[in-house]
N, C-alpha and C. Protein backbone atom coordinates (compact mmCIF):
# COMPACT_ATOMS: atom_id res chain seq x y z
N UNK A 1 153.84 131.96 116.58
CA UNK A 1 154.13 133.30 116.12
C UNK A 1 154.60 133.24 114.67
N UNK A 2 154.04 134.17 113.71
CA UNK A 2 154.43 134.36 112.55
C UNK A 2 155.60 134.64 112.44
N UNK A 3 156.52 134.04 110.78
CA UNK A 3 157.81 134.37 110.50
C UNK A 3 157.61 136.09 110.04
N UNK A 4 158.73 136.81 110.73
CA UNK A 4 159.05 138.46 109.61
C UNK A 4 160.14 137.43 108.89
N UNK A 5 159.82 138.13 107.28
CA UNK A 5 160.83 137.85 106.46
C UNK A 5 160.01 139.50 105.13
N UNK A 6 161.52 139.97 104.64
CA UNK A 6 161.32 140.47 103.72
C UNK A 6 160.93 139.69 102.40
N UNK A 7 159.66 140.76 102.01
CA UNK A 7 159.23 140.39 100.53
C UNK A 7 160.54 140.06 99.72
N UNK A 8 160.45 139.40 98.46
CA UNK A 8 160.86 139.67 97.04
C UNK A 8 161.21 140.68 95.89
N UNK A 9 159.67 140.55 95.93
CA UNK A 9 159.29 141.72 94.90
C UNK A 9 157.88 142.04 95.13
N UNK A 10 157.64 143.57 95.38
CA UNK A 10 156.10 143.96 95.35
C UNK A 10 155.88 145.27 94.09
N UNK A 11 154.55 145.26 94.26
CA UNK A 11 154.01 146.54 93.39
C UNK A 11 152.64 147.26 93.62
N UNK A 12 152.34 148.04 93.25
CA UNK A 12 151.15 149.10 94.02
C UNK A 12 151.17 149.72 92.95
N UNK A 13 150.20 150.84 93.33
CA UNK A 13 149.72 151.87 93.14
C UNK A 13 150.13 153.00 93.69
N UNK A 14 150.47 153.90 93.65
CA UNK A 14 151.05 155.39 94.41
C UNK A 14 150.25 156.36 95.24
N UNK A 15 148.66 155.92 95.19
CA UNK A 15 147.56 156.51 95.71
C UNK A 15 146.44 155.71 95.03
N UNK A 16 145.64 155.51 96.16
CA UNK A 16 144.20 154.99 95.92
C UNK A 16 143.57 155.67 97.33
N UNK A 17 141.52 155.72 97.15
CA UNK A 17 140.91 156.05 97.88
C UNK A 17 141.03 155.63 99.48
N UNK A 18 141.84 154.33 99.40
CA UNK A 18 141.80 153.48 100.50
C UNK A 18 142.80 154.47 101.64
N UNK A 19 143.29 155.32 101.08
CA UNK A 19 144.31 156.56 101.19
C UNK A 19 143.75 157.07 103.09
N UNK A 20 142.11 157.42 102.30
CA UNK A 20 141.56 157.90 103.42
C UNK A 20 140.81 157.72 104.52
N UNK A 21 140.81 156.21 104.50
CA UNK A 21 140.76 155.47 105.09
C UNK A 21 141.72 155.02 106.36
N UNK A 22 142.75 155.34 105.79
CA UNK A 22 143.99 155.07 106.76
C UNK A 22 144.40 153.37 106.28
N UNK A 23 144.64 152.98 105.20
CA UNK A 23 145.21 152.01 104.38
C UNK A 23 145.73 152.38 103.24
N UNK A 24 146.84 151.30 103.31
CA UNK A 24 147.79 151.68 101.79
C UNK A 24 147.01 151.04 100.39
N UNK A 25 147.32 151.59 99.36
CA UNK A 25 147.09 151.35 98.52
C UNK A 25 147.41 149.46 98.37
N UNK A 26 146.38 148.68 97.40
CA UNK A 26 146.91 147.42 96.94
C UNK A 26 148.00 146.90 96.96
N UNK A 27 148.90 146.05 97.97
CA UNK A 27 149.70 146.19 97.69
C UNK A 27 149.78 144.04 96.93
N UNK A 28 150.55 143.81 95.48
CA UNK A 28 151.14 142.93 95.80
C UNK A 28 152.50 142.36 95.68
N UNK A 29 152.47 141.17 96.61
CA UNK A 29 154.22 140.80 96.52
C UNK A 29 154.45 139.58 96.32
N UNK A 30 155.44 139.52 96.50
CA UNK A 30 155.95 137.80 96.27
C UNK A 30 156.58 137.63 97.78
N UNK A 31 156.38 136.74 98.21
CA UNK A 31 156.62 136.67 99.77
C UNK A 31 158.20 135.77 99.61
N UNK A 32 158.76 136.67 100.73
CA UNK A 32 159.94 136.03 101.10
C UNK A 32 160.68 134.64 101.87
N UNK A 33 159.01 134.26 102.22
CA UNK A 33 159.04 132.48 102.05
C UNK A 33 159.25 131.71 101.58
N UNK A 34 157.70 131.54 101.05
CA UNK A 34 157.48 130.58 100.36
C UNK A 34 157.29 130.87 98.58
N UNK A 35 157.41 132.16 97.99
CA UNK A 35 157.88 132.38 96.94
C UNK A 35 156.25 132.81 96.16
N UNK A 36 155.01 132.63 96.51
CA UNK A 36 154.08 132.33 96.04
C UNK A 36 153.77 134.54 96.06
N UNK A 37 152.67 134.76 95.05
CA UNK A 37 151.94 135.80 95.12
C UNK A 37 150.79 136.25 96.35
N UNK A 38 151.01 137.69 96.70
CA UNK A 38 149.92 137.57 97.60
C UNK A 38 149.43 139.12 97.64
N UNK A 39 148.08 139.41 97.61
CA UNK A 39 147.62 140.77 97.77
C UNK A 39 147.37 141.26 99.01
N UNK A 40 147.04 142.61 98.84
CA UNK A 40 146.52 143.23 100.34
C UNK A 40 146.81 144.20 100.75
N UNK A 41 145.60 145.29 101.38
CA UNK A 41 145.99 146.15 101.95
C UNK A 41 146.30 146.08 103.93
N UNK A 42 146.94 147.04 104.32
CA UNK A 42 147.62 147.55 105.61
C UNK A 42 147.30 148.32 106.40
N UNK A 43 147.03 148.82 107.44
CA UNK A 43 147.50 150.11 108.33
C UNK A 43 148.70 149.70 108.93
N UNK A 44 149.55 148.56 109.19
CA UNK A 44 150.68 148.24 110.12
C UNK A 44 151.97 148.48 108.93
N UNK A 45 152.34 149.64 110.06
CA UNK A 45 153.15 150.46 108.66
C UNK A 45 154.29 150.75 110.31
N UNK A 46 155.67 150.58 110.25
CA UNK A 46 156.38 150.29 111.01
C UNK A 46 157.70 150.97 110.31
N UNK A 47 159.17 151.55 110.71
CA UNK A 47 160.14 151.84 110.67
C UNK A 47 160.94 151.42 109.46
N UNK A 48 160.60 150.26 109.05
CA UNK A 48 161.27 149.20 108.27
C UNK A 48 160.20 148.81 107.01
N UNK A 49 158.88 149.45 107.17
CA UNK A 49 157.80 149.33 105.90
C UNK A 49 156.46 149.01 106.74
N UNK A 50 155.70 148.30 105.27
CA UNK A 50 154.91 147.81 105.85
C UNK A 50 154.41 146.14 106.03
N UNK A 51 153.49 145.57 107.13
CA UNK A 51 153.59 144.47 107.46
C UNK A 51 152.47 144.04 106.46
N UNK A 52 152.89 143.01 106.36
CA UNK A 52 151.56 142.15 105.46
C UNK A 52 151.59 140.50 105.56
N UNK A 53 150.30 139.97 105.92
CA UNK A 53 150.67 138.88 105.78
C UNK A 53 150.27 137.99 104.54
N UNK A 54 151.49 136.88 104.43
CA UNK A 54 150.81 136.11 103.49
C UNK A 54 150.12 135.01 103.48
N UNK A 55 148.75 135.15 102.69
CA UNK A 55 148.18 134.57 102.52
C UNK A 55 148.26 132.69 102.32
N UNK A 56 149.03 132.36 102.19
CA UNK A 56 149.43 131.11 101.62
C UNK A 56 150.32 130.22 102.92
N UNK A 57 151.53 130.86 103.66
CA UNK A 57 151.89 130.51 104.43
C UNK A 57 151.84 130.80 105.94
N UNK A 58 151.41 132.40 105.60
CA UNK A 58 151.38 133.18 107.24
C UNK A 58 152.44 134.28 107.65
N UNK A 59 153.85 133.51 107.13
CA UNK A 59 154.63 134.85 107.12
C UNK A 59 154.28 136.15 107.10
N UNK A 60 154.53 137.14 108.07
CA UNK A 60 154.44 138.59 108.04
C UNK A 60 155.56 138.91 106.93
N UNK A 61 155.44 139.51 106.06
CA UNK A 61 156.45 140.21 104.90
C UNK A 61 156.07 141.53 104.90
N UNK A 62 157.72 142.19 105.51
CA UNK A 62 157.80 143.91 105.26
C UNK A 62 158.01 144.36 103.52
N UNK A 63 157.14 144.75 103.35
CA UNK A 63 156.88 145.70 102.02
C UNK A 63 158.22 147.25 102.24
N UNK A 64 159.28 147.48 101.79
CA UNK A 64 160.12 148.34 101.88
C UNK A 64 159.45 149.63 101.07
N UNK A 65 158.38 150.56 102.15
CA UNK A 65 157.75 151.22 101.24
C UNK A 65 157.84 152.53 102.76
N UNK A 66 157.65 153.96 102.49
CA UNK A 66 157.41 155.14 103.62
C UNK A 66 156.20 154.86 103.42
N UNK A 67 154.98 155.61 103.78
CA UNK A 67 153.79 156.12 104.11
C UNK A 67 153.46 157.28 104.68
N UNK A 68 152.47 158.34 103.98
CA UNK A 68 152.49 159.76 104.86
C UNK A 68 153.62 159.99 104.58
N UNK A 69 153.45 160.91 105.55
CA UNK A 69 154.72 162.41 105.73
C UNK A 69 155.23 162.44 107.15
């Protein structure tokens, strides 16, 4: 089972097409692992943000972001 650990630091976009799709905009972060960069979009959007995994180690990292209304 994957580690949850909060991101670092992330950044996006505030709206993209992916909108209507039912995915968040680009998101990237610095993972709260292993420290490395990682991109990607989501639909697993949860209480606490959204989930993403990283690429590099596997860790799930919550993105501290709402979504919708």
């Amino acid at each position: 089972m994957a580690v949850k650990v909060k991101c670092k630091d992330f950044s996006m976009w505030n709206w993209s097409p992916s909108i209507l799709i039912g995915l968040t905009p680009k998101i990237t972060f610095e993972c709260g692992k292993c420290s490395n960069i990682s991109k990607g979009r989501t639909n697993r959007m949860h209480s606490d943000g959204a989930y993403i995994q990283c690429r590099w180690c596997g860790a799930i990292n919550v993105i501290p972001i709402e979504y919708g209304t």
